[in-house]
N, C-alpha and C. Protein backbone atom coordinates (compact mmCIF):
# COMPACT_ATOMS: atom_id res chain seq x y z
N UNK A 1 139.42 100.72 98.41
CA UNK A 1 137.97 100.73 98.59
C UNK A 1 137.44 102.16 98.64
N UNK A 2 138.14 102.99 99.60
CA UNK A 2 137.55 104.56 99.60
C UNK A 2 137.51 105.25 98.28
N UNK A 3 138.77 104.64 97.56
CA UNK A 3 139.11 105.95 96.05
C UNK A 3 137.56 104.86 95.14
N UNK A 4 137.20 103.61 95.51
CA UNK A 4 136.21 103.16 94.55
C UNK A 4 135.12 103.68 94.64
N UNK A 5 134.57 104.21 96.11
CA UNK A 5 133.58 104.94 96.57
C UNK A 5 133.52 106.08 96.11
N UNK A 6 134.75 106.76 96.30
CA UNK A 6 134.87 108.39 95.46
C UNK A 6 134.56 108.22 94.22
N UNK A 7 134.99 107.62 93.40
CA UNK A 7 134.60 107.44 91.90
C UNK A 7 133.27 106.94 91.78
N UNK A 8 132.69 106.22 92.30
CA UNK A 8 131.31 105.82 92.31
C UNK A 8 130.21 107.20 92.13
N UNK A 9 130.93 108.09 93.05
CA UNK A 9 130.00 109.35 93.23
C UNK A 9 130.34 110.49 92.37
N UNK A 10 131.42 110.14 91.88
CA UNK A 10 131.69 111.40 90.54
C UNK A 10 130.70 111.78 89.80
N UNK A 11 130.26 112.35 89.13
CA UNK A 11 129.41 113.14 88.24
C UNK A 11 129.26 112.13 87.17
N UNK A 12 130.23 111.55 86.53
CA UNK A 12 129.68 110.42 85.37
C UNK A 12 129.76 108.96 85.77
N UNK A 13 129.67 109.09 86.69
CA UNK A 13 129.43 107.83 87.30
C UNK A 13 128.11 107.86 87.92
N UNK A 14 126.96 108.67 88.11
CA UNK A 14 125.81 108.94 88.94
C UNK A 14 124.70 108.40 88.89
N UNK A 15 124.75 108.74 87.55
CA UNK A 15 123.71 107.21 87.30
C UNK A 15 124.09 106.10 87.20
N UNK A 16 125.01 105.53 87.07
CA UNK A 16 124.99 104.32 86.92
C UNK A 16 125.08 103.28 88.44
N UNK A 17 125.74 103.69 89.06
CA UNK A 17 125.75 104.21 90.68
C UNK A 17 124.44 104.35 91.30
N UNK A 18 123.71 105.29 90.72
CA UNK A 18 122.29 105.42 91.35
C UNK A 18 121.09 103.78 90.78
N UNK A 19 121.55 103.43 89.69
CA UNK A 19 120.82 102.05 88.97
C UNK A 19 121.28 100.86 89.83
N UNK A 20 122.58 101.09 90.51
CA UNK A 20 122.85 99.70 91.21
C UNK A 20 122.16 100.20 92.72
N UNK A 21 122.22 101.34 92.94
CA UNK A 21 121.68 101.35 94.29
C UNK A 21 120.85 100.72 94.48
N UNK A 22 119.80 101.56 93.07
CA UNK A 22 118.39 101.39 93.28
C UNK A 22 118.15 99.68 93.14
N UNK A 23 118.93 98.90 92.44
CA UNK A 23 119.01 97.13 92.71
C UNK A 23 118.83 96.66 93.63
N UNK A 24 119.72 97.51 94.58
CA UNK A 24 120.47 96.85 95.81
C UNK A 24 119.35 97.30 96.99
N UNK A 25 118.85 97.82 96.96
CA UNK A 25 117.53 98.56 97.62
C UNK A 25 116.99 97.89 97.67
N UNK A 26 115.94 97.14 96.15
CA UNK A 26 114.98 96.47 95.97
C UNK A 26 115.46 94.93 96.28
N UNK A 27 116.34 94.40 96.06
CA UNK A 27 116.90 92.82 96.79
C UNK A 27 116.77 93.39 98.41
N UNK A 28 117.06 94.66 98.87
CA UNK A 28 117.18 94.40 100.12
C UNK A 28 115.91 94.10 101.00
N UNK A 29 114.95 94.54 100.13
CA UNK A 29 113.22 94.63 100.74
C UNK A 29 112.94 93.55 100.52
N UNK A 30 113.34 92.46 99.11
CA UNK A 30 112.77 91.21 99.50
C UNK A 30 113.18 90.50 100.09
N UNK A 31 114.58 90.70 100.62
CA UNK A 31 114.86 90.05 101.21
C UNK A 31 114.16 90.54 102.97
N UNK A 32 114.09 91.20 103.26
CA UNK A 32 113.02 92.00 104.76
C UNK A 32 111.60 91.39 104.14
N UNK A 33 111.65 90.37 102.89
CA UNK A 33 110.15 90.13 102.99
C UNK A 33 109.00 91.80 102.67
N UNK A 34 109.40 92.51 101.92
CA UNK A 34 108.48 94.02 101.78
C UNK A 34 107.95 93.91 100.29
N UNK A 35 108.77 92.91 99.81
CA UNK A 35 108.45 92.69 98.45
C UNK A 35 108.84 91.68 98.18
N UNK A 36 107.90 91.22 96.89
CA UNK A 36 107.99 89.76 96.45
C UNK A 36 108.64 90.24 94.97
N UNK A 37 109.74 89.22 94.80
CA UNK A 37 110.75 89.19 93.87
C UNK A 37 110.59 89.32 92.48
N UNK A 38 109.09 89.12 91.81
CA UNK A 38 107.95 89.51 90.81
C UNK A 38 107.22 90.48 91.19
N UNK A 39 107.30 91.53 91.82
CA UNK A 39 106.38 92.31 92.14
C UNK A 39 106.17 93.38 90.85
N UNK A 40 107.33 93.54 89.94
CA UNK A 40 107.92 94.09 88.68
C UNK A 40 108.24 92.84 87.37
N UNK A 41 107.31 92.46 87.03
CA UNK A 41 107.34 91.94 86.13
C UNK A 41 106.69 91.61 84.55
N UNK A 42 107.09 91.00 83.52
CA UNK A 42 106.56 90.53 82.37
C UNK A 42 106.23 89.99 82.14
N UNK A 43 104.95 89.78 81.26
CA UNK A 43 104.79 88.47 80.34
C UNK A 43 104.08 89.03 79.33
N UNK A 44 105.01 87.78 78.46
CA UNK A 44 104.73 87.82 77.14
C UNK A 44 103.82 86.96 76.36
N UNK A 45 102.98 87.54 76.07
CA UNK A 45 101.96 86.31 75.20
C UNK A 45 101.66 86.97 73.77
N UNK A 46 100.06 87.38 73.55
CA UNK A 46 99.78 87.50 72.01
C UNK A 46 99.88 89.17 72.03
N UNK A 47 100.01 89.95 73.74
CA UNK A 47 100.17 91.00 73.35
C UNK A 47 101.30 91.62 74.71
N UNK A 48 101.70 92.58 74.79
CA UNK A 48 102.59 92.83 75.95
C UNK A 48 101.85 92.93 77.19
N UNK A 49 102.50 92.68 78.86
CA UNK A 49 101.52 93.10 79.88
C UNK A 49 102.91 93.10 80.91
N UNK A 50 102.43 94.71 81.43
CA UNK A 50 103.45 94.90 82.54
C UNK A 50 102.86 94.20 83.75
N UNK A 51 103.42 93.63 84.84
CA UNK A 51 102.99 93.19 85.90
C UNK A 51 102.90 93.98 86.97
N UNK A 52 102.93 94.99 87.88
CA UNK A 52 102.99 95.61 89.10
C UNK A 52 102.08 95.37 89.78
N UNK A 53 102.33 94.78 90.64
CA UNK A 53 101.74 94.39 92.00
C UNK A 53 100.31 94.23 91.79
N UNK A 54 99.75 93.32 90.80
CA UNK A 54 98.54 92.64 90.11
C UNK A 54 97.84 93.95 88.94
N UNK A 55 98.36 95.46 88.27
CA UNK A 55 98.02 95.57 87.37
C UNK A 55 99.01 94.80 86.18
N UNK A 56 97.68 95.31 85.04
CA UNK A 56 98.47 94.60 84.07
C UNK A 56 98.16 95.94 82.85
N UNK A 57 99.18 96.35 82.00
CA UNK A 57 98.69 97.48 80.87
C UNK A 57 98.94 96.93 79.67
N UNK A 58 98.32 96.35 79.25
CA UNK A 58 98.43 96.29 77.65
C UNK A 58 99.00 97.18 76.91
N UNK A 59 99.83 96.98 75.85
CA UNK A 59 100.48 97.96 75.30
C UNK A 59 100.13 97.75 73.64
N UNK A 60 98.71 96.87 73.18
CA UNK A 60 98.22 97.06 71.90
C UNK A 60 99.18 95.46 70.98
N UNK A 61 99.22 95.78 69.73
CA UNK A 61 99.91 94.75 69.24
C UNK A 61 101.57 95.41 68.83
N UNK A 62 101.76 94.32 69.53
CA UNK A 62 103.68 94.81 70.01
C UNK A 62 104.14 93.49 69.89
N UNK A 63 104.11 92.42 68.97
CA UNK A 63 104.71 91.43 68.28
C UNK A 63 106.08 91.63 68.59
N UNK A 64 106.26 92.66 67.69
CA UNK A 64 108.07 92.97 67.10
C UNK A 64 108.39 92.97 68.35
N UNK A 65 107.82 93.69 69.57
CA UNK A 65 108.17 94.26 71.05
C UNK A 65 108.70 93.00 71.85
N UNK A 66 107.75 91.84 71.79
CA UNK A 66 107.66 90.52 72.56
C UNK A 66 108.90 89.53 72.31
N UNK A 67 108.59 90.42 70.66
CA UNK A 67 110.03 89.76 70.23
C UNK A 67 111.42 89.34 70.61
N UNK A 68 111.21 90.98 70.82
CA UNK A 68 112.79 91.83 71.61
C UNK A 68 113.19 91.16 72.55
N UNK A 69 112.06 91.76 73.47
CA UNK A 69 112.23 91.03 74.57
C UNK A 69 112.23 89.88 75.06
N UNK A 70 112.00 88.57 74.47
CA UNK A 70 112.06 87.40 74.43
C UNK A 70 113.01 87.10 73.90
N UNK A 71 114.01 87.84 72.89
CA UNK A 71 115.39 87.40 72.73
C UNK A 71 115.88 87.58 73.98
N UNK A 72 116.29 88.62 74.91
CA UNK A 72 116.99 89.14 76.06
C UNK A 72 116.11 88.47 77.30
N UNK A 73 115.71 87.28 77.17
CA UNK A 73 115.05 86.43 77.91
C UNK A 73 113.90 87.32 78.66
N UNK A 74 113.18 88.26 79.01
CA UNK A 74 112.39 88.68 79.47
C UNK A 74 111.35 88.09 79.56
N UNK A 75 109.94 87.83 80.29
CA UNK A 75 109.19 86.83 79.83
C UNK A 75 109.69 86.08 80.83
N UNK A 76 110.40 85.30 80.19
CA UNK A 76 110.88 83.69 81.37
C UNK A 76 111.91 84.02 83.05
N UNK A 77 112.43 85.07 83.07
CA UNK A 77 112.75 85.46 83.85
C UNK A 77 112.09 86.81 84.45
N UNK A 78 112.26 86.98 85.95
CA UNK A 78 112.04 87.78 86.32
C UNK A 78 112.49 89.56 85.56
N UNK A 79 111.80 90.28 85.90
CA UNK A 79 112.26 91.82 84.99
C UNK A 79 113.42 92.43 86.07
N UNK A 80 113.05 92.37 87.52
CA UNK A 80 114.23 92.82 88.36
C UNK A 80 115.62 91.64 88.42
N UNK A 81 115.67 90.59 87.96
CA UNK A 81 116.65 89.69 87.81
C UNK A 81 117.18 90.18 86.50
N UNK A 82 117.10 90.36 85.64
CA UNK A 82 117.34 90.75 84.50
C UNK A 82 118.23 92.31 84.33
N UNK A 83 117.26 93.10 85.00
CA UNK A 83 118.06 94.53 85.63
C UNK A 83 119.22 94.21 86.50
N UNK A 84 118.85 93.41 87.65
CA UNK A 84 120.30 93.12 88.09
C UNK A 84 121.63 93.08 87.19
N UNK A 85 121.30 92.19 86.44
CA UNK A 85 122.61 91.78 85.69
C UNK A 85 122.86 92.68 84.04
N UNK A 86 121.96 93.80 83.99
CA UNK A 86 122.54 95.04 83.42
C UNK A 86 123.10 96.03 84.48
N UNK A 87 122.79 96.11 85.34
CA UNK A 87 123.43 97.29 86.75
C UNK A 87 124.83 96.92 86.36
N UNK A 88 125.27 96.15 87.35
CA UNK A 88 126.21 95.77 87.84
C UNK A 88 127.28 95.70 86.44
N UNK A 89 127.44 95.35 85.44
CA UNK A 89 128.58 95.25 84.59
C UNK A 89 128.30 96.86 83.87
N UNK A 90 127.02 97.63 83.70
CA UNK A 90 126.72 98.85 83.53
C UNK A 90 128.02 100.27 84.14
N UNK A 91 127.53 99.54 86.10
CA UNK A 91 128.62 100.16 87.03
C UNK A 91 129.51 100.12 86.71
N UNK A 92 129.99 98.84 86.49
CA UNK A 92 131.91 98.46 86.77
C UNK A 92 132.65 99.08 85.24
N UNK A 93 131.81 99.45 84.02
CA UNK A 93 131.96 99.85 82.79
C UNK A 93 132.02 101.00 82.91
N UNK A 94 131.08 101.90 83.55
CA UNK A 94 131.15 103.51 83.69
C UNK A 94 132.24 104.01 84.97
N UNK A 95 132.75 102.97 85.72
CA UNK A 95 133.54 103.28 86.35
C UNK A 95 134.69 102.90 85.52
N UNK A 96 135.17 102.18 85.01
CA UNK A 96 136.58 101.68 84.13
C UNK A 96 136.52 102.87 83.05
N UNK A 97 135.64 103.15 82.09
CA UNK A 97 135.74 104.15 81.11
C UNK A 97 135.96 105.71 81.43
N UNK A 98 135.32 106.17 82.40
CA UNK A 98 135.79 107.52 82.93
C UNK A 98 136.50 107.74 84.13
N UNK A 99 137.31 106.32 84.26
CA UNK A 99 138.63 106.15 85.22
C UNK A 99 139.94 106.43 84.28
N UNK A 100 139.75 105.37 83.51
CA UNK A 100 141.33 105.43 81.95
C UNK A 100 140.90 106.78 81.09
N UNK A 101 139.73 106.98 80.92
CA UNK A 101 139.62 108.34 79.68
C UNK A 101 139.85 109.92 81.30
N UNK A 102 140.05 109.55 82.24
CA UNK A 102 140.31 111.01 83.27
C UNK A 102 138.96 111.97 83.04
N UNK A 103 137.35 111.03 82.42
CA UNK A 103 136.67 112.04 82.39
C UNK A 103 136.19 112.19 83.65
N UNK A 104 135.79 113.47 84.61
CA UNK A 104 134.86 114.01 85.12
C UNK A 104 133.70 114.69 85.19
N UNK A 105 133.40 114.52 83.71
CA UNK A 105 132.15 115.23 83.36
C UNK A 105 130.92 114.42 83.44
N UNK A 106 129.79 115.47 83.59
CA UNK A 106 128.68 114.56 83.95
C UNK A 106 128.16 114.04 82.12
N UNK A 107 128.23 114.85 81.21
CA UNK A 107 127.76 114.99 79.87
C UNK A 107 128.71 113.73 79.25
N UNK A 108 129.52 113.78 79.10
CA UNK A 108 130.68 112.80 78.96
C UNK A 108 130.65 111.40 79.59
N UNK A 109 130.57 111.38 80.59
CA UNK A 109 129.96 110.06 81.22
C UNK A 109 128.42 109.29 80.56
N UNK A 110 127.28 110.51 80.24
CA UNK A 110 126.04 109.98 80.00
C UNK A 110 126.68 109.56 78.51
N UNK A 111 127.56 110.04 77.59
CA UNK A 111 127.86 109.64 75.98
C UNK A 111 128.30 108.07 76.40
N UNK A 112 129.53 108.37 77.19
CA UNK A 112 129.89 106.64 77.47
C UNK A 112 128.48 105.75 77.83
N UNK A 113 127.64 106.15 78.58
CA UNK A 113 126.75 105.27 79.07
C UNK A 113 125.88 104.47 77.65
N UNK A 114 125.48 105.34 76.74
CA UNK A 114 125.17 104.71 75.37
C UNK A 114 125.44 103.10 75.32
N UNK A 115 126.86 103.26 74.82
CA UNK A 115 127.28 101.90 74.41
C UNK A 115 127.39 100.88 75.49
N UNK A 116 128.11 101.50 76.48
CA UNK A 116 128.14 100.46 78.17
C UNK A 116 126.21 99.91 77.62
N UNK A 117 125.50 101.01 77.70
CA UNK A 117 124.26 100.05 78.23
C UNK A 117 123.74 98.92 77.14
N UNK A 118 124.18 98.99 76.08
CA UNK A 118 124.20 97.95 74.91
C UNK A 118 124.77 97.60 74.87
N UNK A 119 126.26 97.41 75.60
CA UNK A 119 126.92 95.96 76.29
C UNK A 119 126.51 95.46 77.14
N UNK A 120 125.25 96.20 78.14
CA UNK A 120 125.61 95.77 79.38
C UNK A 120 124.01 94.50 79.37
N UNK A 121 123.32 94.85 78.55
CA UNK A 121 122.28 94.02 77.98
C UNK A 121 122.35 93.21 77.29
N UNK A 122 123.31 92.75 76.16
CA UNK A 122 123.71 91.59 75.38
C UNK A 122 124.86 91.03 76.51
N UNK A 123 125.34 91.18 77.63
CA UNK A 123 125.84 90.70 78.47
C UNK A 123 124.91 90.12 79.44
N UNK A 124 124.34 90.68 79.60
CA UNK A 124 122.81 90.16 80.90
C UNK A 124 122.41 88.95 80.09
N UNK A 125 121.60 89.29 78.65
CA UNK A 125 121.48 88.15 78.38
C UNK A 125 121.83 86.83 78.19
N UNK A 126 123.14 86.89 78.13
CA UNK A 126 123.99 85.61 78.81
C UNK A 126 124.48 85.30 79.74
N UNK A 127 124.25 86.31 80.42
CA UNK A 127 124.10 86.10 81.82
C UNK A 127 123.23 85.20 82.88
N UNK A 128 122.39 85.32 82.13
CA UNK A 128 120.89 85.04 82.57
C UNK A 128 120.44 83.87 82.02
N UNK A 129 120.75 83.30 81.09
CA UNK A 129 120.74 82.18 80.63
C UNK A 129 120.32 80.74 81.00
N UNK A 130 121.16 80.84 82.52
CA UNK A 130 120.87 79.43 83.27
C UNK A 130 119.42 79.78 84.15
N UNK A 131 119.65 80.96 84.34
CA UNK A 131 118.04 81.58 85.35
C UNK A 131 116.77 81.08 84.21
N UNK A 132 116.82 80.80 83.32
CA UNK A 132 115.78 80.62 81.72
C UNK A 132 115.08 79.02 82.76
N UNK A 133 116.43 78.45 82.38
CA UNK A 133 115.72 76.73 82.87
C UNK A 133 115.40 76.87 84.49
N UNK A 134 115.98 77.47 85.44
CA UNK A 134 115.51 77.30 86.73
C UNK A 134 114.30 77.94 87.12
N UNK A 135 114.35 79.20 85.97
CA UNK A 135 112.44 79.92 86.17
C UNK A 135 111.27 78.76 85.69
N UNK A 136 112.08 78.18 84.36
CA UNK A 136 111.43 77.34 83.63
C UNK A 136 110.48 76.24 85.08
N UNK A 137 111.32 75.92 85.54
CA UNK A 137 110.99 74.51 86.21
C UNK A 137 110.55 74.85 87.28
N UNK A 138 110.74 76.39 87.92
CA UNK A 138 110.16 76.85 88.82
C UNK A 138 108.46 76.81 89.11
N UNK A 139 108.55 77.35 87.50
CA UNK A 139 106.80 77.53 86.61
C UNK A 139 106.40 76.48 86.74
N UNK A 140 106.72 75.22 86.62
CA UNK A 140 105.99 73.94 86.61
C UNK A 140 105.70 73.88 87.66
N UNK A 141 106.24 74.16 88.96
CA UNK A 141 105.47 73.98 90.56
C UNK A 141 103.46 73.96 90.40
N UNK A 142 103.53 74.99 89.28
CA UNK A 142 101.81 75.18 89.40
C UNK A 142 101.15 73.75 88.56
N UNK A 143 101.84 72.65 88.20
CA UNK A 143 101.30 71.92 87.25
C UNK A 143 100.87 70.60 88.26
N UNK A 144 101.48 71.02 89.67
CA UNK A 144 101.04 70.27 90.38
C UNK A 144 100.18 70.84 91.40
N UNK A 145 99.30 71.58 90.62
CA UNK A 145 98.65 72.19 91.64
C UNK A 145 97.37 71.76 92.04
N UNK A 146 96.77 70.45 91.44
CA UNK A 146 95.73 69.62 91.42
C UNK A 146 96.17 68.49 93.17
N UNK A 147 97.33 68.60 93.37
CA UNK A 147 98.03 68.17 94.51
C UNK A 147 98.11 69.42 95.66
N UNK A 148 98.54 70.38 95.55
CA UNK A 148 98.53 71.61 96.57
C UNK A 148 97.20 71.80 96.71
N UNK A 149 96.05 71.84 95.97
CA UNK A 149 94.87 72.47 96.12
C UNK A 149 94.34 71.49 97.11
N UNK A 150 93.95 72.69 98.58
CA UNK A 150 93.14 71.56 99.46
C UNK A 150 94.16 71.24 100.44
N UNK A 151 95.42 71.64 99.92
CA UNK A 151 96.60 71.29 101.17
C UNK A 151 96.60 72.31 102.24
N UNK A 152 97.23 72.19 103.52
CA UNK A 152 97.39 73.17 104.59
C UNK A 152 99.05 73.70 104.38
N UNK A 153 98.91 74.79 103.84
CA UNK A 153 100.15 75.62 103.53
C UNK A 153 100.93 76.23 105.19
N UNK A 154 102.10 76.64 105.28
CA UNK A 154 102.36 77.77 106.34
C UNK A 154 103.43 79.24 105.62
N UNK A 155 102.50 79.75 105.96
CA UNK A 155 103.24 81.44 105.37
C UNK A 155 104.46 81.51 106.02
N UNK A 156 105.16 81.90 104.52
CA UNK A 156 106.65 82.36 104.85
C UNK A 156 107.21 83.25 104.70
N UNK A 157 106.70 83.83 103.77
CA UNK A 157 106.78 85.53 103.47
C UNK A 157 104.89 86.03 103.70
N UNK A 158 104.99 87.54 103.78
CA UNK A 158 103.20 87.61 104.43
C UNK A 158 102.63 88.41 103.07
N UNK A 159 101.22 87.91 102.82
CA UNK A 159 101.10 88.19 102.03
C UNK A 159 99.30 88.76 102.27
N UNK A 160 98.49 89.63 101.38
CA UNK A 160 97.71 90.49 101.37
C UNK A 160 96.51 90.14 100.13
N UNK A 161 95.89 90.54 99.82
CA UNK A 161 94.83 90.69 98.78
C UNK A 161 95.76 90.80 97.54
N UNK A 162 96.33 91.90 97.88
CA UNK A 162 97.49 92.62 96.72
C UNK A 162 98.62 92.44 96.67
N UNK A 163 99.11 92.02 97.65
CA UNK A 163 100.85 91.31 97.66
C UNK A 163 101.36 90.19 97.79
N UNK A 164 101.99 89.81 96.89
CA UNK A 164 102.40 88.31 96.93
C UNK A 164 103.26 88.01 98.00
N UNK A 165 103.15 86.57 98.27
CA UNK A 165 104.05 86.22 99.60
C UNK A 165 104.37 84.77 99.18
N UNK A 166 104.55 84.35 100.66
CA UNK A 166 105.26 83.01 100.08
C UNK A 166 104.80 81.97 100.99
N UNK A 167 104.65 80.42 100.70
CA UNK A 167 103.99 79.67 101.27
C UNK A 167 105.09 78.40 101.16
N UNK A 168 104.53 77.85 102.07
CA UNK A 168 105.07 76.35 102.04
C UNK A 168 104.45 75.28 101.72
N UNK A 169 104.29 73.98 101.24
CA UNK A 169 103.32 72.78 101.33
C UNK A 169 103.73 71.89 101.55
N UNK A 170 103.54 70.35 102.06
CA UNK A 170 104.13 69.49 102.28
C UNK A 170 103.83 68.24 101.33
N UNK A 171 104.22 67.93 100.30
CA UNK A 171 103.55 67.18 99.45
C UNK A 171 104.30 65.48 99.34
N UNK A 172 103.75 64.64 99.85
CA UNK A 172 104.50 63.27 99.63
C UNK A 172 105.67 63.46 100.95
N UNK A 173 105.77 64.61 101.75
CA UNK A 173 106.65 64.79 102.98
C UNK A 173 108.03 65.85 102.12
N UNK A 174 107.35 66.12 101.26
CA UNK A 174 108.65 67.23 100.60
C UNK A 174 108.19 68.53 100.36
N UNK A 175 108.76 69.49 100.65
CA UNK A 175 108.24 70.87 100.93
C UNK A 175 107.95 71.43 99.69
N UNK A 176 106.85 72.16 99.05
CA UNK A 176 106.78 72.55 97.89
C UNK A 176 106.86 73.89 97.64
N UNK A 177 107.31 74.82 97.37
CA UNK A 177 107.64 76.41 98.01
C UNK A 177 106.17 76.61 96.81
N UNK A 178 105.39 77.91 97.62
CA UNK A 178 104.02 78.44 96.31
C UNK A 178 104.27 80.00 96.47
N UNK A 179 104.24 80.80 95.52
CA UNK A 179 103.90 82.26 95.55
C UNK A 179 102.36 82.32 95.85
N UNK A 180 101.97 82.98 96.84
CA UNK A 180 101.00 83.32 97.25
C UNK A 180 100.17 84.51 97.40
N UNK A 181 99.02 84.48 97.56
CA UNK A 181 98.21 85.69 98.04
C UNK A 181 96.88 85.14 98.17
N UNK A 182 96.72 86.07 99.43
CA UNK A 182 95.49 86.06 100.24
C UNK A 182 93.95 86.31 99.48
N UNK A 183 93.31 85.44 99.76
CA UNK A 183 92.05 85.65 99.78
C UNK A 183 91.26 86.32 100.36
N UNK A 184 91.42 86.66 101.15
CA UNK A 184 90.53 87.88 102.10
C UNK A 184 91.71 88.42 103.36
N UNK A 185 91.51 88.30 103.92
CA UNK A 185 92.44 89.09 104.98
C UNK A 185 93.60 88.65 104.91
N UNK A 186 94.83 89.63 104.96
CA UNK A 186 96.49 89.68 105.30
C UNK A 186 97.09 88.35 106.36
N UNK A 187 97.90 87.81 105.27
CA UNK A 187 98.18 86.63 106.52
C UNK A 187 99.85 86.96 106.37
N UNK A 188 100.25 86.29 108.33
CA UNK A 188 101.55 86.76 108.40
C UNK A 188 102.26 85.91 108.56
N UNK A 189 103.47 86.11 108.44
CA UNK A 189 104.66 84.62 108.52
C UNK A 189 104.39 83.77 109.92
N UNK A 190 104.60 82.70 109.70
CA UNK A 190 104.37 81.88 110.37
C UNK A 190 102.59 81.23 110.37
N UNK A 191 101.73 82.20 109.76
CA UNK A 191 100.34 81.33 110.03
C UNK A 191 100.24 80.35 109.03
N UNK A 192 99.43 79.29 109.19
CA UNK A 192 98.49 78.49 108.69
C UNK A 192 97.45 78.94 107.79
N UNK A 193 97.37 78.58 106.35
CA UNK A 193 96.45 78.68 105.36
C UNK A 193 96.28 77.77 104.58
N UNK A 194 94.89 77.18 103.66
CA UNK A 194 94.34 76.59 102.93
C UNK A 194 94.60 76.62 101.58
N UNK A 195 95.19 76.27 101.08
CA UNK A 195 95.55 76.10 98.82
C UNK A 195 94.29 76.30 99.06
N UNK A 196 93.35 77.15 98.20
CA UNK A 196 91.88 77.15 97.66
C UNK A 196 92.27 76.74 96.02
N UNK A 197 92.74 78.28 95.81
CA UNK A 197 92.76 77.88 93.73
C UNK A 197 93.83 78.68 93.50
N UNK A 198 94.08 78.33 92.03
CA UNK A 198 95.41 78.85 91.19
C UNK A 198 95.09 79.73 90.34
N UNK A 199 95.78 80.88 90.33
CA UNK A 199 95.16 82.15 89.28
C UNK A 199 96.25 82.39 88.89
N UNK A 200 95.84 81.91 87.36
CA UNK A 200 96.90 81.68 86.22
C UNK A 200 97.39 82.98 86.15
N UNK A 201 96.96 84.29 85.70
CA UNK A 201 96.77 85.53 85.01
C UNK A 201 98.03 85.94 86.13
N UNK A 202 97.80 85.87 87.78
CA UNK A 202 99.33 86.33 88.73
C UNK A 202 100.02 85.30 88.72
N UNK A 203 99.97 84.23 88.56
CA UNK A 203 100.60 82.80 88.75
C UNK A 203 100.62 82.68 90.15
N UNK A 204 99.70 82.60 91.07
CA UNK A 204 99.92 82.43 92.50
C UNK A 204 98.80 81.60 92.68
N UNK A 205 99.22 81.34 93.57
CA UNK A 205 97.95 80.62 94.41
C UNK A 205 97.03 80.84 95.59
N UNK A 206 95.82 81.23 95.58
CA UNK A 206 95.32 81.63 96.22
C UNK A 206 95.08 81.13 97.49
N UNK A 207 95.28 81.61 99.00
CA UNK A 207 95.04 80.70 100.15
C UNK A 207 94.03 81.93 101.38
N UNK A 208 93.69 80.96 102.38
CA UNK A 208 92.77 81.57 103.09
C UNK A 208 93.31 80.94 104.86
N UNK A 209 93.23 81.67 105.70
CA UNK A 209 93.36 81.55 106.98
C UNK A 209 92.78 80.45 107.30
N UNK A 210 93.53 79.46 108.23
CA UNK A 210 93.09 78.05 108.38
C UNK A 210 93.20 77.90 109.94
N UNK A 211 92.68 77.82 110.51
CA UNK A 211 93.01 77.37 112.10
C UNK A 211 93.01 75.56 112.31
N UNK A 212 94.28 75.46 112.59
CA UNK A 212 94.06 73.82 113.44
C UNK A 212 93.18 73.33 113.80
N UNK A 213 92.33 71.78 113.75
CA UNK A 213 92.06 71.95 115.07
C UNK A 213 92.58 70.88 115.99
C-alpha cells in the first residue's frame, strides 16, 4: 500500500493522481450534501449547453459535437459520473505504464497519458452503459409530476434558489425521490415543502416552505 502511494505521487503519475483526487473530493461533498450530483452537467439537444449550477452556455451549432458526445453517453448520464469512470482506469494505467517502463519523468508520463486517456474513455463508455437505462428511468420520475405537483415533500438534501437538493414525496404510500430547488428562501434537511412546478430547462422541481398545520 505505501510503495502504491509513493508511485501515485511520482512526477508522471501527477496528474492523473491529481484527476482522481479531484473525483474523490467532489463524491465526497455530495455525499456531505455540498453538492448535488448534476451540479456539472450536459445536455444535449439541437445545440450544446453546459449545466453549472443553473447557467447554461451555448456553444453555437455543434451537431458533430452532440454527436461525440452522445456516442460516449454524455447527455444521458451525469458529466461527473462519466469522469469518474475515465479517472480511475486513467490512474491505475499511468501507474502500470511508468511502473514496467521504470519511467520517472514528468514529460514521459504526460506522452503515456495520450493514449491511457483514449483508452480510458472508450472504456468509460462501457462502463457506463448500465448508468444509460437507470438515468433513463430516473428521468421519467418527472412524467409523474402531474401527481407530485401539490404534494407535501420533506427535504433531504438542502437546497437554495441556486442549488439543487433533494426531496422526498409520498405517492400511493411509496416514496418518490425529486431533485429540487427552492423557490424563495433556502430550505434545510429535514423541513417540509410544497411540489409547486416542474422546470424542465434544470429538470427539478420547484418547492416552497410549507408549515403543518
Amino acid at each position: 500500500m505505501t510503495e502504491l502511494l509513493q508511485a501515485a505521487v511520482l512526477p508522471p503519475n501527477l496528474v492523473a493522481t491529481g484527476l482522481l483526487v479531484f473525483v474523490l473530493l467532489y463524491w465526497l461533498t455530495v455525499i456531505v450534501g455540498l453538492l448535488d450530483f448534476k451540479t456539472a452537467d450536459l445536455h444535449l439537444g439541437g445545440h450544446l449547453e453546459v449545466h453549472t449550477d443553473g447557467a447554461h452556455l451555448p456553444s453555437g451549432d455543434s451537431d458533430w459535437l452532440n454527436g461525440a458526445l452522445a456516442f460516449f453517453n454524455l447527455g444521458r448520464i451525469p458529466l461527473m459520473v462519466f469522469i469518474s469512470f475515465v479517472a480511475l482506469p486513467l490512474w491505475v494505467g499511468s501507474i502500470l505504464a511508468n511502473y514496467y517502463t521504470g519511467n520517472t519523468s514528468l514529460l514521459r508520463g504526460l506522452a503515456f497519458l495520450l493514449p491511457l486517456f483514449v483508452g480510458s474513455i472508450f472504456l468509460a463508455k462501457f462502463l457506463t452503459l448500465p448508468f444509460v437505462k437507470l438515468f433513463a428511468a430516473l428521468e421519467k420520475d418527472h412524467d409523474g409530476g402531474a401527481v407530485a405537483l401539490g404534494k407535501v415533500c420533506t427535504v433531504l438534501l438542502p437546497a437554495t434558489t441556486d442549488q439543487l437538493g433533494q426531496a422526498t414525496v409520498h405517492i400511493d404510500g411509496a416514496p418518490l425521490m425529486l431533485n429540487v430547488r427552492a423557490l424563495s428562501r433556502a430550505l434545510a434537511k429535514g423541513e417540509s415543502a410544497l411540489v409547486i412546478d416542474y422546470d424542465a430547462q434544470r429538470r427539478c422541481y420547484l418547492i416552497e416552505a410549507y408549515t403543518m398545520g
